[in-house]
PDB file of N, CA and C in Angstrom:
ATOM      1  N   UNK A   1     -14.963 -79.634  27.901  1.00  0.00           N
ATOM      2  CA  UNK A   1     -15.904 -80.197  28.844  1.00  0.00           C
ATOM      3  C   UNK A   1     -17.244 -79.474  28.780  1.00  0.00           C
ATOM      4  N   UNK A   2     -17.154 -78.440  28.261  1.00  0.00           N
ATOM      5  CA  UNK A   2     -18.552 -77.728  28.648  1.00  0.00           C
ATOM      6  C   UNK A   2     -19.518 -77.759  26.977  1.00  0.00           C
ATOM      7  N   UNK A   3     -18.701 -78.483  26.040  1.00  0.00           N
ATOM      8  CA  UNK A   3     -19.436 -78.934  24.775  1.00  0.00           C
ATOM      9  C   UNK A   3     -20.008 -80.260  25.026  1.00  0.00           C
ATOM     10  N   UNK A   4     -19.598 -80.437  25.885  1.00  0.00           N
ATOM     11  CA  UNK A   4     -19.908 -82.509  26.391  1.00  0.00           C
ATOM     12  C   UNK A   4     -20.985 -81.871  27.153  1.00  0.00           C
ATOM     13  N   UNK A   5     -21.482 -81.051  28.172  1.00  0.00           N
ATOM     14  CA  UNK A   5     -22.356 -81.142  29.102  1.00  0.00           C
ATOM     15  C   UNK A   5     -23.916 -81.195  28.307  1.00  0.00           C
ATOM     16  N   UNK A   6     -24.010 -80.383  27.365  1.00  0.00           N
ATOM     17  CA  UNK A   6     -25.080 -79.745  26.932  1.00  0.00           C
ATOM     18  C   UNK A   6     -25.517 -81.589  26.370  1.00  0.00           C
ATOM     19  N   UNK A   7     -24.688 -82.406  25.329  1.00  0.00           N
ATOM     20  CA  UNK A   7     -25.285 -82.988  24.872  1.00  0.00           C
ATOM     21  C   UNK A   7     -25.624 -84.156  25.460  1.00  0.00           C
ATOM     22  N   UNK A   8     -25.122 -84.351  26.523  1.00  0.00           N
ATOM     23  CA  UNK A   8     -25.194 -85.527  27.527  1.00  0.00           C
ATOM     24  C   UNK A   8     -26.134 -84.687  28.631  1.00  0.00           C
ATOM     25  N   UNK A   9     -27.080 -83.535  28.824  1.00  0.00           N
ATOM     26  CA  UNK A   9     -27.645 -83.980  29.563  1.00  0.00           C
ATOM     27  C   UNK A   9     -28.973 -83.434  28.991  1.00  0.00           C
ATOM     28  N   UNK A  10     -28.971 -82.689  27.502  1.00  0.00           N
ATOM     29  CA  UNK A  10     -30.238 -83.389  26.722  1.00  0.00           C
ATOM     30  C   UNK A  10     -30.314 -85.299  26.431  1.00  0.00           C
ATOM     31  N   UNK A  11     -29.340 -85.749  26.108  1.00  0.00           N
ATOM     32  CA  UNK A  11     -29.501 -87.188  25.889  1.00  0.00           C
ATOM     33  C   UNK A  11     -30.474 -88.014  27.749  1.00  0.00           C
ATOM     34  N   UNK A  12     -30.178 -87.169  28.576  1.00  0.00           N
ATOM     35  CA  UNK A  12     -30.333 -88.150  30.011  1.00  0.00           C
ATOM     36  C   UNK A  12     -31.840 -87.236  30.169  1.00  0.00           C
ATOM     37  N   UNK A  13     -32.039 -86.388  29.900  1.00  0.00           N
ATOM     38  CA  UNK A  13     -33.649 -85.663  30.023  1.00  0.00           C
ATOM     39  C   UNK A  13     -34.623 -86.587  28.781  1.00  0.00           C
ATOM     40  N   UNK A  14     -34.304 -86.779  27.669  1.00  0.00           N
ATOM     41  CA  UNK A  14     -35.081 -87.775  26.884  1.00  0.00           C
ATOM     42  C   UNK A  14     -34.787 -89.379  26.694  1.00  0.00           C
ATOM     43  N   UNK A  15     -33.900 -89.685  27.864  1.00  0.00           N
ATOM     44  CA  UNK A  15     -34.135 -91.127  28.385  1.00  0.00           C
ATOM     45  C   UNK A  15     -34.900 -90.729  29.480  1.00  0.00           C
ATOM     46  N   UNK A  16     -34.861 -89.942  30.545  1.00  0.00           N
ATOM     47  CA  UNK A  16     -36.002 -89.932  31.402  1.00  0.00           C
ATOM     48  C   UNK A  16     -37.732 -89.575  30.777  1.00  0.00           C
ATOM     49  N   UNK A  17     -37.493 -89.045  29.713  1.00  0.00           N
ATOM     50  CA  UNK A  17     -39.199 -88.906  29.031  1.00  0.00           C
ATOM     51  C   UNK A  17     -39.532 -89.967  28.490  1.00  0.00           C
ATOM     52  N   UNK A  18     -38.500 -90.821  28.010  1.00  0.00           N
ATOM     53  CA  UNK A  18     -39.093 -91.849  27.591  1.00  0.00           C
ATOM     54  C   UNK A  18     -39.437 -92.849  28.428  1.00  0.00           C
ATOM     55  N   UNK A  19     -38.682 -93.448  29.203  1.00  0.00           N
ATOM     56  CA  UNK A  19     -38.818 -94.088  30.364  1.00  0.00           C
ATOM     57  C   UNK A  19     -40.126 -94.005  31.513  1.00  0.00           C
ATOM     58  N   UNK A  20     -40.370 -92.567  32.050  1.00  0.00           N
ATOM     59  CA  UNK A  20     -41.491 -92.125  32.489  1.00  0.00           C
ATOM     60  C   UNK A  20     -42.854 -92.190  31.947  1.00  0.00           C
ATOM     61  N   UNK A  21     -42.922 -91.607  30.077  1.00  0.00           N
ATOM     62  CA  UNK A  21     -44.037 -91.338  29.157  1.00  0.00           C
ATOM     63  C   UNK A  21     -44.838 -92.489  29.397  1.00  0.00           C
ATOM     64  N   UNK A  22     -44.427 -93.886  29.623  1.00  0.00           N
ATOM     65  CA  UNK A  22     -45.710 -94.911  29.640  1.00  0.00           C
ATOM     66  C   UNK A  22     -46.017 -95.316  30.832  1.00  0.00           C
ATOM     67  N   UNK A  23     -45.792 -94.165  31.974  1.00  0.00           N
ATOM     68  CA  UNK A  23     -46.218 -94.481  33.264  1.00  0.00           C
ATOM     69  C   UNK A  23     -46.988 -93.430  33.471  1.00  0.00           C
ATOM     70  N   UNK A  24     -46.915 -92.314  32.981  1.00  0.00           N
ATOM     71  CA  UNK A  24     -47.963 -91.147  33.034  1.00  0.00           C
ATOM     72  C   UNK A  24     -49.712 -91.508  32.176  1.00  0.00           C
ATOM     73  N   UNK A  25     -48.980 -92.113  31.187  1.00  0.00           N
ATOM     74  CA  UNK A  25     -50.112 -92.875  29.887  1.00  0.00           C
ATOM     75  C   UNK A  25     -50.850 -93.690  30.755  1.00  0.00           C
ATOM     76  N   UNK A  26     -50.299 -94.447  31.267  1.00  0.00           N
ATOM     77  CA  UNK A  26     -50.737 -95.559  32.168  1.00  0.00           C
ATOM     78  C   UNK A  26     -52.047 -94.954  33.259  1.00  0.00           C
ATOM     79  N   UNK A  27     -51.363 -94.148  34.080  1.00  0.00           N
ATOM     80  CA  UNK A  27     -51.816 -93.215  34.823  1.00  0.00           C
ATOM     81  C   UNK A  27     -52.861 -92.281  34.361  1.00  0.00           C
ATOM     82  N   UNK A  28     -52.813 -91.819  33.441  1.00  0.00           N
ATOM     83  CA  UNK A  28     -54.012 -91.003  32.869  1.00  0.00           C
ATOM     84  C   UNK A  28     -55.138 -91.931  32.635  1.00  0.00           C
ATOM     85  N   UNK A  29     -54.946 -92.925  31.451  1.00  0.00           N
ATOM     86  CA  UNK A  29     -56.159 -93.714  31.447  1.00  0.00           C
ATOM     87  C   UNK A  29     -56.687 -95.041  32.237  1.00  0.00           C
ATOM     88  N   UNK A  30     -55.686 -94.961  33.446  1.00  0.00           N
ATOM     89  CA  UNK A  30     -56.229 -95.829  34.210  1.00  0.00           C
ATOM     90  C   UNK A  30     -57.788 -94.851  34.914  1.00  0.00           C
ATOM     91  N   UNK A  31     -58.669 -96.546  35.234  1.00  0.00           N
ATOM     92  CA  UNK A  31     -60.008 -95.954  35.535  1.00  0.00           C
ATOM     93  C   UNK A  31     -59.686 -96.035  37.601  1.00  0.00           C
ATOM     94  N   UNK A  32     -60.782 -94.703  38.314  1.00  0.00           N
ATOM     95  CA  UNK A  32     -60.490 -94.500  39.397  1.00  0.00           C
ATOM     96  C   UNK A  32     -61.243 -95.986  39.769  1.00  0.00           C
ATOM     97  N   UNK A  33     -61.465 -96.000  41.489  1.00  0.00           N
ATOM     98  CA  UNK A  33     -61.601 -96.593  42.386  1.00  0.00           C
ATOM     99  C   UNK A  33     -63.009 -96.602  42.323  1.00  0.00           C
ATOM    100  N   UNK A  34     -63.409 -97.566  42.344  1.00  0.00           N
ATOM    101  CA  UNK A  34     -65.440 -97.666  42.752  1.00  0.00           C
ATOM    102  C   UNK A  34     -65.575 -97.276  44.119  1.00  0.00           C
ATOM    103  N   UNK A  35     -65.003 -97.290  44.975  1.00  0.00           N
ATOM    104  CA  UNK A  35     -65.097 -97.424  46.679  1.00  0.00           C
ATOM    105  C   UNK A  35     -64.252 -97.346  47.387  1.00  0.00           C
ATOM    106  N   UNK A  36     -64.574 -97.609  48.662  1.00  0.00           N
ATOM    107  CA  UNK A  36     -63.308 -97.409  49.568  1.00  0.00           C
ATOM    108  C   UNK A  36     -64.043 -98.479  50.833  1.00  0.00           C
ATOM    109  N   UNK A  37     -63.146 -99.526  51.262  1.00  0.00           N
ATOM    110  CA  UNK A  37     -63.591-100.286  52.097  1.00  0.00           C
ATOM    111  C   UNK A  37     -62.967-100.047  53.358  1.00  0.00           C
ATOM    112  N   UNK A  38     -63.614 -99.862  54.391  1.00  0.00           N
ATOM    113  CA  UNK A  38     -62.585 -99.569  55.553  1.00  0.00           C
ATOM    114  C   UNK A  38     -62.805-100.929  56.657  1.00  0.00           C
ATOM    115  N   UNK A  39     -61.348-101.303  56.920  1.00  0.00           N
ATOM    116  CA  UNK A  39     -60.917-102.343  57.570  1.00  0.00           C
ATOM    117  C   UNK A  39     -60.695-102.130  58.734  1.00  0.00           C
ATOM    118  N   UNK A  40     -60.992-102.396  60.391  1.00  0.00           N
ATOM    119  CA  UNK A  40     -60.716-102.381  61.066  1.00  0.00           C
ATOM    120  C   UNK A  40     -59.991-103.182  61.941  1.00  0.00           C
ATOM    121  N   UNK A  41     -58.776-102.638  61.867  1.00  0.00           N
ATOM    122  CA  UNK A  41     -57.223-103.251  62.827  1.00  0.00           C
ATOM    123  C   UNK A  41     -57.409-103.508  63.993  1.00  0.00           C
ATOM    124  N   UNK A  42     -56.628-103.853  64.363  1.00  0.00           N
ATOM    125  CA  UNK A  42     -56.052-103.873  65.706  1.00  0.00           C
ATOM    126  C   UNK A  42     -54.823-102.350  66.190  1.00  0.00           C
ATOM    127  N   UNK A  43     -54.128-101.581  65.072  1.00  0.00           N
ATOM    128  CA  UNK A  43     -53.575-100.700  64.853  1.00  0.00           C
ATOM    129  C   UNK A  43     -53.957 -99.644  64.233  1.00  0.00           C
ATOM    130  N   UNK A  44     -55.801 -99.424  64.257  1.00  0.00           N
ATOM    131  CA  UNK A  44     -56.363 -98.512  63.535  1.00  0.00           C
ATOM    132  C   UNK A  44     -56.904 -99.095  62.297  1.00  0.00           C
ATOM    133  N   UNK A  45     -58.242 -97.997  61.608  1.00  0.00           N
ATOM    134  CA  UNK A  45     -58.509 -98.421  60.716  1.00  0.00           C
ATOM    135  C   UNK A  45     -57.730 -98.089  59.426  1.00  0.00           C
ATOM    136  N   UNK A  46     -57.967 -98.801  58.264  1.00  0.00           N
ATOM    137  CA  UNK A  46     -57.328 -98.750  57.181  1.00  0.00           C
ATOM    138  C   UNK A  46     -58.282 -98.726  55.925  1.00  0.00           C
ATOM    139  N   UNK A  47     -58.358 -97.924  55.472  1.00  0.00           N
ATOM    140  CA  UNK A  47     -58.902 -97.962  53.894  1.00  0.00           C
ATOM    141  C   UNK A  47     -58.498 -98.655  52.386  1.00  0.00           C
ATOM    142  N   UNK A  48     -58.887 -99.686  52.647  1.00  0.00           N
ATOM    143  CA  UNK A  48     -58.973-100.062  50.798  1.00  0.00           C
ATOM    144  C   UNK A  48     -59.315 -99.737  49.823  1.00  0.00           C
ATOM    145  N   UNK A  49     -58.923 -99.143  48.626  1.00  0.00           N
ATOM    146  CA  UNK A  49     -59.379 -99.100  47.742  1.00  0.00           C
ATOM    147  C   UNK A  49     -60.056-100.035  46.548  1.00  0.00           C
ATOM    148  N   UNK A  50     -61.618-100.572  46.270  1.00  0.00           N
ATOM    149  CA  UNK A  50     -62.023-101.500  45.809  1.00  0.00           C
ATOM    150  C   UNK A  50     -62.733-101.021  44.207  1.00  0.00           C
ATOM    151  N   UNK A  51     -62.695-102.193  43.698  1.00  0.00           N
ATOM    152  CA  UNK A  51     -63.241-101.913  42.088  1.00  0.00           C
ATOM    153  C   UNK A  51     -64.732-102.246  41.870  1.00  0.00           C
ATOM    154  N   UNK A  52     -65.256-102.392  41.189  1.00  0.00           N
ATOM    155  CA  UNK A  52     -67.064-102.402  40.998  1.00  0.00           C
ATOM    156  C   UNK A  52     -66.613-103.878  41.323  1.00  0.00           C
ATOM    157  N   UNK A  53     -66.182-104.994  40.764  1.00  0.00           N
ATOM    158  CA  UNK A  53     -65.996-106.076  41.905  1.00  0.00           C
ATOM    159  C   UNK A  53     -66.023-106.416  42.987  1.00  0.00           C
ATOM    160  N   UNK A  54     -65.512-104.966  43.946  1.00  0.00           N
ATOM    161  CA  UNK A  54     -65.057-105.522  45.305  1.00  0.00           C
ATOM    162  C   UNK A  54     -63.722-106.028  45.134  1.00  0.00           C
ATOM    163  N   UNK A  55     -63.033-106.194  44.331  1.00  0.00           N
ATOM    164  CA  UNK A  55     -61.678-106.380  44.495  1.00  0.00           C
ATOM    165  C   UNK A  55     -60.593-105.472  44.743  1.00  0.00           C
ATOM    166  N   UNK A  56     -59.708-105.450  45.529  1.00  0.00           N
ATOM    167  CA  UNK A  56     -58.729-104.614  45.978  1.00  0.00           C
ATOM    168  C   UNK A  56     -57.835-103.957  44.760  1.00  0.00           C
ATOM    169  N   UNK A  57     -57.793-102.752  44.953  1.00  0.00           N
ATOM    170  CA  UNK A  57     -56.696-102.316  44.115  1.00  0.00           C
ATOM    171  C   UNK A  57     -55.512-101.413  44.263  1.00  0.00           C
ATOM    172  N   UNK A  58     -54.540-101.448  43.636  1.00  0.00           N
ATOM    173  CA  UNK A  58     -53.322-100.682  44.190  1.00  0.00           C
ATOM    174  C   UNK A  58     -53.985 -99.050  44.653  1.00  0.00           C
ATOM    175  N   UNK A  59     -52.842 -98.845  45.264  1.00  0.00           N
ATOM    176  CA  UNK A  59     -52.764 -97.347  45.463  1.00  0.00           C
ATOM    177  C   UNK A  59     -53.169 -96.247  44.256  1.00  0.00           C
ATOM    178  N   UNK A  60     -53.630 -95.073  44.469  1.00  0.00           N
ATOM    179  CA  UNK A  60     -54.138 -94.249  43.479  1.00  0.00           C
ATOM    180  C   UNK A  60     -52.666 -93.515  42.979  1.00  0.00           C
ATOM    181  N   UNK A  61     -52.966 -93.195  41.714  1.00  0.00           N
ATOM    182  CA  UNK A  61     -51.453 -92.811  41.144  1.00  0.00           C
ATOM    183  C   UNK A  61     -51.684 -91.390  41.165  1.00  0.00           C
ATOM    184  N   UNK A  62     -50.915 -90.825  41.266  1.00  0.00           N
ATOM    185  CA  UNK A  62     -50.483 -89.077  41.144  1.00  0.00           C
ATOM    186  C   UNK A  62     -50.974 -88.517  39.497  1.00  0.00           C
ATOM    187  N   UNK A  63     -51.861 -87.561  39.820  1.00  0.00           N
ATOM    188  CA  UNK A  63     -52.363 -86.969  38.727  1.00  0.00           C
ATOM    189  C   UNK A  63     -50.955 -86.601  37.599  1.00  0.00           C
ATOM    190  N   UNK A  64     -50.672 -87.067  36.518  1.00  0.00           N
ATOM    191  CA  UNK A  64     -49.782 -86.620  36.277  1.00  0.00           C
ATOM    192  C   UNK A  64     -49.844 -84.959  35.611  1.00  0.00           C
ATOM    193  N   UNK A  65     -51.051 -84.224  35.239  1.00  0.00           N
ATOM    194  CA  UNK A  65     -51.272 -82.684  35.312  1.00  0.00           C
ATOM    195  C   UNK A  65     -51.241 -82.449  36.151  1.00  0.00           C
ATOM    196  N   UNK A  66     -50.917 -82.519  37.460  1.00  0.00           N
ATOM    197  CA  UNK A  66     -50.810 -81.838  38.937  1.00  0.00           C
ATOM    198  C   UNK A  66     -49.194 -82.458  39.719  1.00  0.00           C
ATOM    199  N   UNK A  67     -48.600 -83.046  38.989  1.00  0.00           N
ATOM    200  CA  UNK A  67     -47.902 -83.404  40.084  1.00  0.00           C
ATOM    201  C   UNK A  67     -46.706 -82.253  39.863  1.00  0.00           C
ATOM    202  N   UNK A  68     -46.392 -81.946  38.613  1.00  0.00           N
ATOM    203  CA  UNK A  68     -45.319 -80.707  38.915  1.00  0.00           C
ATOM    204  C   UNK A  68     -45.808 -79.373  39.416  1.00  0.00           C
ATOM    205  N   UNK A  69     -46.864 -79.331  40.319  1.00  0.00           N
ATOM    206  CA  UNK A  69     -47.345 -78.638  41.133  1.00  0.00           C
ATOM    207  C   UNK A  69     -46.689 -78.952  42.153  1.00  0.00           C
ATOM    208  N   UNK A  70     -46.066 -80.177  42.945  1.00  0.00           N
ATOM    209  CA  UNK A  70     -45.314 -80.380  43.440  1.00  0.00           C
ATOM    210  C   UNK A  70     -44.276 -79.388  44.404  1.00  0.00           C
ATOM    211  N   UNK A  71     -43.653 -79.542  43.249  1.00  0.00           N
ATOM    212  CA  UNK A  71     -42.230 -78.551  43.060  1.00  0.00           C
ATOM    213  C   UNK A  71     -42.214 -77.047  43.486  1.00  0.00           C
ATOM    214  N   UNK A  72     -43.674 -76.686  43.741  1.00  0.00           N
ATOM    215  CA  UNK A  72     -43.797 -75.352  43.803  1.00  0.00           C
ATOM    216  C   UNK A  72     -43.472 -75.496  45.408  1.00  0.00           C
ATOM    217  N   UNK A  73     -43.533 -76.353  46.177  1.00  0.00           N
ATOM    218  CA  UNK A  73     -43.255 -76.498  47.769  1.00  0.00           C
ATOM    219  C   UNK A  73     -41.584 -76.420  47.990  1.00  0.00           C
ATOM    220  N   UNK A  74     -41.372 -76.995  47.095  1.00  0.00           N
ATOM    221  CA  UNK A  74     -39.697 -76.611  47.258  1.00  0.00           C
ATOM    222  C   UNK A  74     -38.938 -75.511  47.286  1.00  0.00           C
ATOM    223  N   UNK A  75     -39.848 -74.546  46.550  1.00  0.00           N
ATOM    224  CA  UNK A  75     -39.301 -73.426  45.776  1.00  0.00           C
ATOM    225  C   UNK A  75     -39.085 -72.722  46.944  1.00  0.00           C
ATOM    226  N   UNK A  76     -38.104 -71.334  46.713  1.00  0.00           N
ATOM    227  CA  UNK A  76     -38.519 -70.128  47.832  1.00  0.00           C
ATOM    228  C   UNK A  76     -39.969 -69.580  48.481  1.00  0.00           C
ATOM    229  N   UNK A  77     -39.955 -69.613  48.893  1.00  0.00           N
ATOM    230  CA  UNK A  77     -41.637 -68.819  49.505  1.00  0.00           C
ATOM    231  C   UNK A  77     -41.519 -67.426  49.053  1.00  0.00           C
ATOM    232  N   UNK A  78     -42.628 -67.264  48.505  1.00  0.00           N
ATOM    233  CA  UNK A  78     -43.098 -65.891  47.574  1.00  0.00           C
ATOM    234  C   UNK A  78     -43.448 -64.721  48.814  1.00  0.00           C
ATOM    235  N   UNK A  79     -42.983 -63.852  49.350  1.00  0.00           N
ATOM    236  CA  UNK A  79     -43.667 -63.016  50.312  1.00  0.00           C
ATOM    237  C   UNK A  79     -44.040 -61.634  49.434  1.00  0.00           C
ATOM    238  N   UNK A  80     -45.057 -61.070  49.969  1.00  0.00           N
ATOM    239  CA  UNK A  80     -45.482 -59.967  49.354  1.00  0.00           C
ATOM    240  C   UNK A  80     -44.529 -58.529  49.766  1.00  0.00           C
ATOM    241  N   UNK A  81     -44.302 -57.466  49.066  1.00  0.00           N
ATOM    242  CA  UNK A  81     -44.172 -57.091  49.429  1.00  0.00           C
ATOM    243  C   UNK A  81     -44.930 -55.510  50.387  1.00  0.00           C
ATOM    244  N   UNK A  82     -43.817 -54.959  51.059  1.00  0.00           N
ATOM    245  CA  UNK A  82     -44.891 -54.166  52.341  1.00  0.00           C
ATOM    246  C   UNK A  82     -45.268 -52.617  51.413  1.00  0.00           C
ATOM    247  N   UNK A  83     -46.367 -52.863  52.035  1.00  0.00           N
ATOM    248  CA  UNK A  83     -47.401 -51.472  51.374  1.00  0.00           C
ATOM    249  C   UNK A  83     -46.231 -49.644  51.532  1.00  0.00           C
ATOM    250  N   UNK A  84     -46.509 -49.188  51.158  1.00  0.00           N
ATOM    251  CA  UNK A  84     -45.850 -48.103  51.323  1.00  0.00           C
ATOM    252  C   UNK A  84     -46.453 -46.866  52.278  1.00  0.00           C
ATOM    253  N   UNK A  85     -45.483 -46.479  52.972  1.00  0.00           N
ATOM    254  CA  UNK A  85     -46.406 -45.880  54.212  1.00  0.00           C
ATOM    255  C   UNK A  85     -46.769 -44.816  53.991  1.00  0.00           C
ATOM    256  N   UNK A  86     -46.459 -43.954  52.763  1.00  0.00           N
ATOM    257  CA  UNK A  86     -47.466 -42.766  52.389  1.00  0.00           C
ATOM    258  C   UNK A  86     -47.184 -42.751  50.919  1.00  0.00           C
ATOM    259  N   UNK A  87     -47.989 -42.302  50.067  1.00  0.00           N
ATOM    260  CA  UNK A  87     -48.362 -42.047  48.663  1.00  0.00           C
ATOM    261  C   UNK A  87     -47.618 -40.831  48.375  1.00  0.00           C
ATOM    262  N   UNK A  88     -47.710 -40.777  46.856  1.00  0.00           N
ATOM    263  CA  UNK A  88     -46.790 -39.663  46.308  1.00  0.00           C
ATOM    264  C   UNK A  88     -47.439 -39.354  45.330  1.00  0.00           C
ATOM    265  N   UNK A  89     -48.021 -38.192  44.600  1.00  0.00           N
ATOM    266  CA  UNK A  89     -48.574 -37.545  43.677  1.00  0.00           C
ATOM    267  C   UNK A  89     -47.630 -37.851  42.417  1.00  0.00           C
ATOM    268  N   UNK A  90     -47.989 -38.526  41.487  1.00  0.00           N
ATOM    269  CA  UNK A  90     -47.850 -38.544  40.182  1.00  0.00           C
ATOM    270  C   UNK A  90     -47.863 -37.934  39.374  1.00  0.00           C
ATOM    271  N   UNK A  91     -47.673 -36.446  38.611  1.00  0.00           N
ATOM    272  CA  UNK A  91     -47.296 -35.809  37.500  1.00  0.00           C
ATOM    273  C   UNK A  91     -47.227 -36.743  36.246  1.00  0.00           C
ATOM    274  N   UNK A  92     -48.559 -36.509  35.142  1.00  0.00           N
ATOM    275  CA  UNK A  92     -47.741 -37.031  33.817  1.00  0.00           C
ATOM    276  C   UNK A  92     -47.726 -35.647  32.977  1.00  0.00           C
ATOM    277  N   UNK A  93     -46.840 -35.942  32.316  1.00  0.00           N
ATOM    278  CA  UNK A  93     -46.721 -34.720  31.532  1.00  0.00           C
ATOM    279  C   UNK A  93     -47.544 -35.001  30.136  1.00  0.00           C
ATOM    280  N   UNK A  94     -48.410 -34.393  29.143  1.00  0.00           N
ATOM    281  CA  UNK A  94     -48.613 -34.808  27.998  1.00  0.00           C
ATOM    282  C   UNK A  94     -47.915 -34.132  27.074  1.00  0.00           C
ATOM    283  N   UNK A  95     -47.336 -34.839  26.039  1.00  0.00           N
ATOM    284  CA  UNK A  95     -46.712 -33.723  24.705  1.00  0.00           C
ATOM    285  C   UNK A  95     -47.548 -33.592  23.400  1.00  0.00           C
ATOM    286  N   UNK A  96     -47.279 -32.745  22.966  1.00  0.00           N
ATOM    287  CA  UNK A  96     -47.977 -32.710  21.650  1.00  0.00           C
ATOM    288  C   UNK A  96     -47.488 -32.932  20.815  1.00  0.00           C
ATOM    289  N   UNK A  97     -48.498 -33.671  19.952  1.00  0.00           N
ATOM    290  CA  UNK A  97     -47.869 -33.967  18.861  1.00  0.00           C
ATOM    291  C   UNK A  97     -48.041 -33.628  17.641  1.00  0.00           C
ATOM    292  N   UNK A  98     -46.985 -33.664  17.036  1.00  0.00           N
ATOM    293  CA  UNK A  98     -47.241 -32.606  15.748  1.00  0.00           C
ATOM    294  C   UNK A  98     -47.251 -33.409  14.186  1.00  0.00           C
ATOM    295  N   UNK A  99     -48.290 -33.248  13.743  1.00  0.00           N
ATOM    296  CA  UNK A  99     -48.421 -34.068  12.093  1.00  0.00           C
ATOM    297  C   UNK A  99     -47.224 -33.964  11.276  1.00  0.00           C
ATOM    298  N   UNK A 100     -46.970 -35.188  10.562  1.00  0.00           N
ATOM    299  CA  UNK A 100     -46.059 -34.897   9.820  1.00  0.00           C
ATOM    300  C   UNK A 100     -46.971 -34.380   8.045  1.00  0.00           C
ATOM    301  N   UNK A 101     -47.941 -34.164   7.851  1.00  0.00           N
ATOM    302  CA  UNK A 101     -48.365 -33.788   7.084  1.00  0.00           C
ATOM    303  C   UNK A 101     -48.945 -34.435   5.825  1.00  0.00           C
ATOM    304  N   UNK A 102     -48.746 -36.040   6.456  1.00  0.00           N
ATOM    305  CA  UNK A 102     -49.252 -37.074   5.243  1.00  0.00           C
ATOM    306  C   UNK A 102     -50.410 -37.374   5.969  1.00  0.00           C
ATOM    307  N   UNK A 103     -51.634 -37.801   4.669  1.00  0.00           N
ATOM    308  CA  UNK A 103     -52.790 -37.869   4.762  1.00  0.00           C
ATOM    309  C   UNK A 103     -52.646 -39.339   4.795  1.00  0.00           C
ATOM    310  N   UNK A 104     -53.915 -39.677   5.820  1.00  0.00           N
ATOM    311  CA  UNK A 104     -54.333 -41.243   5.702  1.00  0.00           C
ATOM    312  C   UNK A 104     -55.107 -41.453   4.688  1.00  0.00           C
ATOM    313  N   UNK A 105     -54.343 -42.841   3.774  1.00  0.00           N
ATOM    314  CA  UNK A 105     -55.105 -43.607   2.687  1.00  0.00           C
ATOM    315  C   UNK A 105     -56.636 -43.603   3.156  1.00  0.00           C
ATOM    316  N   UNK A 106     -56.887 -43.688   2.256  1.00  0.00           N
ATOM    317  CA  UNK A 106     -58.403 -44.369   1.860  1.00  0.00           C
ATOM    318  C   UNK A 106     -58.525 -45.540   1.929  1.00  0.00           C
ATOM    319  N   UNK A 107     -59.542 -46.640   2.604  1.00  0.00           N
ATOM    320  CA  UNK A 107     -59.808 -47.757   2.406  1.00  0.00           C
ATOM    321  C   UNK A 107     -60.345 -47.713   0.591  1.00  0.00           C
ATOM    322  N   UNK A 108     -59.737 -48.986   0.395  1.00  0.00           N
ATOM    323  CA  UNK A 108     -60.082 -49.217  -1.076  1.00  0.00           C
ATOM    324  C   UNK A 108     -60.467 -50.950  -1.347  1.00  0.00           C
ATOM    325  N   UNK A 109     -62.278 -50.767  -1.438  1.00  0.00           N
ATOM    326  CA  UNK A 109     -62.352 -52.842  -1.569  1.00  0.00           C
ATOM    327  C   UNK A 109     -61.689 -52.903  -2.759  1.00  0.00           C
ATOM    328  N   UNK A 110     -61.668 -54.205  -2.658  1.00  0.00           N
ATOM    329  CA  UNK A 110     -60.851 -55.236  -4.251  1.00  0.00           C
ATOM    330  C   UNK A 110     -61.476 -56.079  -4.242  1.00  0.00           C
ATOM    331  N   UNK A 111     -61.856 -56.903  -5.353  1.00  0.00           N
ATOM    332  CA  UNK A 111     -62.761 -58.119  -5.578  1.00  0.00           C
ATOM    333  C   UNK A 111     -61.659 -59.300  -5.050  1.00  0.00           C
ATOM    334  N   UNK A 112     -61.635 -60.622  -4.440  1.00  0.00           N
ATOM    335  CA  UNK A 112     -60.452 -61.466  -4.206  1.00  0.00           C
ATOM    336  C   UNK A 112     -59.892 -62.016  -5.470  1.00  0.00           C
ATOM    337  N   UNK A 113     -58.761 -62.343  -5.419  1.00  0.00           N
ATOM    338  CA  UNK A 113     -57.660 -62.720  -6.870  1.00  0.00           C
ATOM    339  C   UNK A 113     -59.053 -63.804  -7.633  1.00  0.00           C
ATOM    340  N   UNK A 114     -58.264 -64.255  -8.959  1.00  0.00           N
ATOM    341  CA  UNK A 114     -58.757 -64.992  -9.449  1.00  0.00           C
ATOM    342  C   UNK A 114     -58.417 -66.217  -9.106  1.00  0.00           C
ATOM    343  N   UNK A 115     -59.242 -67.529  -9.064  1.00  0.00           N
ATOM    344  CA  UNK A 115     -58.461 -68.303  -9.396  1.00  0.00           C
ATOM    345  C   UNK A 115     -57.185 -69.025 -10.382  1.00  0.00           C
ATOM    346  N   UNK A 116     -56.161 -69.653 -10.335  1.00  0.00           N
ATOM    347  CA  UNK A 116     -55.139 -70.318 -11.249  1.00  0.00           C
ATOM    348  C   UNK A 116     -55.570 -70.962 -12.036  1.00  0.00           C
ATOM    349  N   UNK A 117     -55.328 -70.591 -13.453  1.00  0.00           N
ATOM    350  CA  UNK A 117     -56.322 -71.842 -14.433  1.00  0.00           C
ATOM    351  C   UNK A 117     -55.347 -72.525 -14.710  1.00  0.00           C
TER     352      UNK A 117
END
């Protein structure tokens, strides 16, 4: 059972990319809203969203670079943690170090290879 999980739920993560991919596409190069028309109700006003026409258009779609920003609301809440109520002197020690007695090369130019005839 646990050789079955792995490949059945890569197979169900790239039916959901595929499925999704031409609604994000969609979403990216759709063009925004020219305006905003506001309608006044009987239950409050309401905002339309209108096109350089004046024609109504759906709802604005979710950035799809921002929306798994989302998710970060779900998560645990990050708390900081508390300052420390007094400091402590740090000691580093330095060591020395001792040559092993090989000399550093010399830079040496070279003309670049030849070309392959």
């Amino acid at each position: 059972m646990h050789y079955l999980r792995s490949p059945i739920l890569a197979a169900l993560m790239a039916l959901i990319l595929v499925l999704t991919g031409q609604t994000i596409a969609v979403a990216r190069g759709a063009t925004g809203p020219a305006g905003g028309m506001v309608l006044c109700t009987g239950t409050g006003p309401i905002t339309v969203l209108v096109d350089e026409n004046g024609q109504p258009i759906g709802p604005r779609h979710i950035c799809p670079d921002c929306s798994l920003s989302l998710f970060a609301a779900l998560g645990p809440v990050q708390t900081l943690l508390p300052r420390p109520s007094r400091w402590q002197a740090v000691a580093f020690v330095s060591q020395s170090r001792s040559s092993t007695g090989h000399i550093a090369p010399h830079a040496q130019a070279r003309a670049p290879p030849f070309p392959p005839v």
